[in-house]
C-alpha atoms as a PDB file:
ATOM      1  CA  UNK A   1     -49.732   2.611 -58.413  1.00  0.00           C
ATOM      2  CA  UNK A   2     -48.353   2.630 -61.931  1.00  0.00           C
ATOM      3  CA  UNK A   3     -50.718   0.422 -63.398  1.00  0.00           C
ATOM      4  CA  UNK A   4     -53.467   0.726 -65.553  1.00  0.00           C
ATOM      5  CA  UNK A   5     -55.808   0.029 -62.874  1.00  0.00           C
ATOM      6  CA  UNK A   6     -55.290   4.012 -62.370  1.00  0.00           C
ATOM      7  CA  UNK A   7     -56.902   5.077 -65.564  1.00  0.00           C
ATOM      8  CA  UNK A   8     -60.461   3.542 -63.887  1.00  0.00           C
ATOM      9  CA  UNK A   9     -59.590   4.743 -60.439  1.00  0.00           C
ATOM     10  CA  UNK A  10     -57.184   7.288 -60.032  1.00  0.00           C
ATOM     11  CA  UNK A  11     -56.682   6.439 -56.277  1.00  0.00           C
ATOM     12  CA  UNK A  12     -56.242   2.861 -57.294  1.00  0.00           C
ATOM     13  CA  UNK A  13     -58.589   0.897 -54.855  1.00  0.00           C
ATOM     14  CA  UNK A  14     -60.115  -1.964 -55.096  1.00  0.00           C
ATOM     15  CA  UNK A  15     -62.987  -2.884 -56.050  1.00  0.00           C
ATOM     16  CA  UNK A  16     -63.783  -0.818 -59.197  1.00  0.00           C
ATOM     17  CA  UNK A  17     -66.773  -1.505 -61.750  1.00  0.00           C
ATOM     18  CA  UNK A  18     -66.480  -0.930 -65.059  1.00  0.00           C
ATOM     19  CA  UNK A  19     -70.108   0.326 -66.166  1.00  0.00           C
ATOM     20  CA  UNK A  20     -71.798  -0.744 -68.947  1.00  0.00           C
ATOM     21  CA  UNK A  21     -71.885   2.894 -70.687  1.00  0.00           C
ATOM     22  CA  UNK A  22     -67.577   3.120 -70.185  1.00  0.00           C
ATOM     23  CA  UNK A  23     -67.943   5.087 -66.662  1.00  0.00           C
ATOM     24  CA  UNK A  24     -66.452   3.055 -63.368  1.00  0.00           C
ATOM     25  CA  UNK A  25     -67.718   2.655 -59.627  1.00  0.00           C
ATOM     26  CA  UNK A  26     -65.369   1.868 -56.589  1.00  0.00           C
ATOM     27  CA  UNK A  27     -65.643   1.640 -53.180  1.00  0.00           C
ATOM     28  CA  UNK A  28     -67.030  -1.474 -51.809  1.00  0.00           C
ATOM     29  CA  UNK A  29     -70.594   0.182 -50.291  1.00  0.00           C
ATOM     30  CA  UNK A  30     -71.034   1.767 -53.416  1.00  0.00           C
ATOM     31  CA  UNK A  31     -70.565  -1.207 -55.961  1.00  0.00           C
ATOM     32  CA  UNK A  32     -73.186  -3.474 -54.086  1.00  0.00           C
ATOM     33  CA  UNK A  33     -75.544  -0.536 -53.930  1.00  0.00           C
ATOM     34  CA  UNK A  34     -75.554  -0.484 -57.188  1.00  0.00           C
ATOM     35  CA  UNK A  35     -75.661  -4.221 -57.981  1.00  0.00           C
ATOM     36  CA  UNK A  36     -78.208  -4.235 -55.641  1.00  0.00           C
ATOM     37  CA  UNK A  37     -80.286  -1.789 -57.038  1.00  0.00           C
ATOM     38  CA  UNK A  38     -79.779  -2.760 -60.517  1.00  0.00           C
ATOM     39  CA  UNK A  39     -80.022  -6.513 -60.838  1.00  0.00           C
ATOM     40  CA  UNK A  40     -83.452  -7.860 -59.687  1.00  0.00           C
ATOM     41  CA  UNK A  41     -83.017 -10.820 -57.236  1.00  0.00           C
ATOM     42  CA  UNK A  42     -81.079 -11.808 -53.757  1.00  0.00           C
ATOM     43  CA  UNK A  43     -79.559  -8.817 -52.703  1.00  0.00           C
ATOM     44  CA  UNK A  44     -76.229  -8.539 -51.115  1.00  0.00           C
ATOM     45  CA  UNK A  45     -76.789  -5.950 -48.228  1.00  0.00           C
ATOM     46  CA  UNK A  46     -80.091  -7.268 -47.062  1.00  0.00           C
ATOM     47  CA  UNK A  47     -83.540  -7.714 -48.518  1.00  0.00           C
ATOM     48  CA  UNK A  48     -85.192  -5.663 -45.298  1.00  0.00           C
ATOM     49  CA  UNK A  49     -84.569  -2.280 -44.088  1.00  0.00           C
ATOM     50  CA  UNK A  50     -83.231  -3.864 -40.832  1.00  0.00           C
ATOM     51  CA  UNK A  51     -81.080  -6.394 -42.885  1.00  0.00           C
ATOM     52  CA  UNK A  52     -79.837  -3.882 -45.119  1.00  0.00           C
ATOM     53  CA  UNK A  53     -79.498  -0.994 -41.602  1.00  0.00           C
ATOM     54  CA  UNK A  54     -77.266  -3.831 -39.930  1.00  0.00           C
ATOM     55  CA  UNK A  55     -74.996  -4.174 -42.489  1.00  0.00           C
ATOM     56  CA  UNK A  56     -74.363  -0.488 -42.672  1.00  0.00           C
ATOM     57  CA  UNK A  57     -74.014  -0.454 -39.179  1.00  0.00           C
ATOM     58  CA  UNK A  58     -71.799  -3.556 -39.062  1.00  0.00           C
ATOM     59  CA  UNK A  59     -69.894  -2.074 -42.029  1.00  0.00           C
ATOM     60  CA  UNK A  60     -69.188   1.545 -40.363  1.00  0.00           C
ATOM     61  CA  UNK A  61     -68.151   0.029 -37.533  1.00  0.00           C
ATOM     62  CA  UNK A  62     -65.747  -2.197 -38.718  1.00  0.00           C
ATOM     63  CA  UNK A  63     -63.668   0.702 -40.358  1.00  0.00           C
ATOM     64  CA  UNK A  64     -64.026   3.555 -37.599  1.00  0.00           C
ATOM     65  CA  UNK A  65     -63.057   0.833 -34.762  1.00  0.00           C
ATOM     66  CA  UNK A  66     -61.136  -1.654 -36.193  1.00  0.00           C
ATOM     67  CA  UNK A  67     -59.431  -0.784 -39.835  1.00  0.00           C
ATOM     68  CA  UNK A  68     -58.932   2.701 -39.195  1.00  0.00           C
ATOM     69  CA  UNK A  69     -57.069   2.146 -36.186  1.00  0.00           C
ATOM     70  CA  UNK A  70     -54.763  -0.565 -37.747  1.00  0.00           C
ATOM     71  CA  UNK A  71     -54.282   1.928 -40.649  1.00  0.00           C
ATOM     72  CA  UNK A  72     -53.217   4.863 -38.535  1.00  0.00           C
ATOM     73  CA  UNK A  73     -51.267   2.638 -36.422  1.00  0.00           C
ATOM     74  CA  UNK A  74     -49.022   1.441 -39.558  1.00  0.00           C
ATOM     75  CA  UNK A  75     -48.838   4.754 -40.818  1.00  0.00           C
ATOM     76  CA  UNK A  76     -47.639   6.415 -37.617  1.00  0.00           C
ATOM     77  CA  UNK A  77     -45.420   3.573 -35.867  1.00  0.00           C
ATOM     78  CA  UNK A  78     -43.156   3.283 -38.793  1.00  0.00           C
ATOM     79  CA  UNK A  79     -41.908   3.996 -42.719  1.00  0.00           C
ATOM     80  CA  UNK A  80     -43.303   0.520 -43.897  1.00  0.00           C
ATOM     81  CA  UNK A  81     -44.211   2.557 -47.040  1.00  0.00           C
ATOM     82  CA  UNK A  82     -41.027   4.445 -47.495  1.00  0.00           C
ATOM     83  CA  UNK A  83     -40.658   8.247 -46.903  1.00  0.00           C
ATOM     84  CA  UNK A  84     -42.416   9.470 -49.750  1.00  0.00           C
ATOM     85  CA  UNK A  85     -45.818   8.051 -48.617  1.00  0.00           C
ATOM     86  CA  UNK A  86     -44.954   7.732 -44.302  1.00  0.00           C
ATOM     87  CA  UNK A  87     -44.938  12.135 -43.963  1.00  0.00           C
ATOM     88  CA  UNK A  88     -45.064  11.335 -40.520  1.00  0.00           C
ATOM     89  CA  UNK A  89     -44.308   9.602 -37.222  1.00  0.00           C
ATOM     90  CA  UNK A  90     -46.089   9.826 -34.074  1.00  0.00           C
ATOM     91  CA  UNK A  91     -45.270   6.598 -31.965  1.00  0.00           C
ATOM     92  CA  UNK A  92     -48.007   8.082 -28.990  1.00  0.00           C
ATOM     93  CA  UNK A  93     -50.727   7.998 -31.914  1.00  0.00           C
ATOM     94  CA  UNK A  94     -49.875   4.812 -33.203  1.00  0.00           C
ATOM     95  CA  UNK A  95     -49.527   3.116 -30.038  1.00  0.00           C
ATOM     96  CA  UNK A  96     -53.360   4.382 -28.877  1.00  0.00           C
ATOM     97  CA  UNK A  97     -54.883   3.462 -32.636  1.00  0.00           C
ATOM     98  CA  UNK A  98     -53.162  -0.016 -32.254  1.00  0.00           C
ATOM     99  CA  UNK A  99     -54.674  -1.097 -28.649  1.00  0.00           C
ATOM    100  CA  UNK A 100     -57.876   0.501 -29.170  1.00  0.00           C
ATOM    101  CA  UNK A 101     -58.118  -1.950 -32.925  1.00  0.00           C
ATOM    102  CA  UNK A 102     -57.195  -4.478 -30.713  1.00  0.00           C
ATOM    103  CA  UNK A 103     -59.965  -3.784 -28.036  1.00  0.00           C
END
């Protein structure tokens, strides 16, 4: 997190857009919006309001049921991150997050 990805994106995810008037975009959603709504031509998120509702569907569920869990679960089970970034340990939590990711 010391790179100079940071001075685009101060949380330092991935993907970020550098805009053509200096200003940046991130989060995935957000950057395809934009493409898509800016660039005439095949969209990436659907062409139809059911195309494009589906992939927000597909997309929301995907993090609330799946990458959430997994997330929580790594947080919570162990320090994989060291002790500066794991605050906390809740084995119970974890344990729930990771079977219900795996459902």
């Amino acid at each position: 997190r010391g790179w100079r990805h940071l001075k685009m994106n101060p949380w330092g995810e991935t993907p970020t857009l550098q805009l053509a008037d200096g200003g940046f975009i991130s989060e995935t959603a957000a950057v395809v919006r934009y493409l898509d709504q800016s660039y005439p031509g095949r969209k990436i998120m659907g062409e139809t309001p059911l195309e494009q509702g589906l992939d927000n569907m597909w997309d929301n569920r995907i993090w609330v049921h799946i990458l959430y869990r997994i997330v929580t679960a790594f947080h919570v089970l162990h320090s994989g991150l060291g002790f500066k970034l794991e605050l906390t340990k809740n084995e119970a939590w974890g344990e729930h997050c990771r079977k219900e990711a795996l459902a």
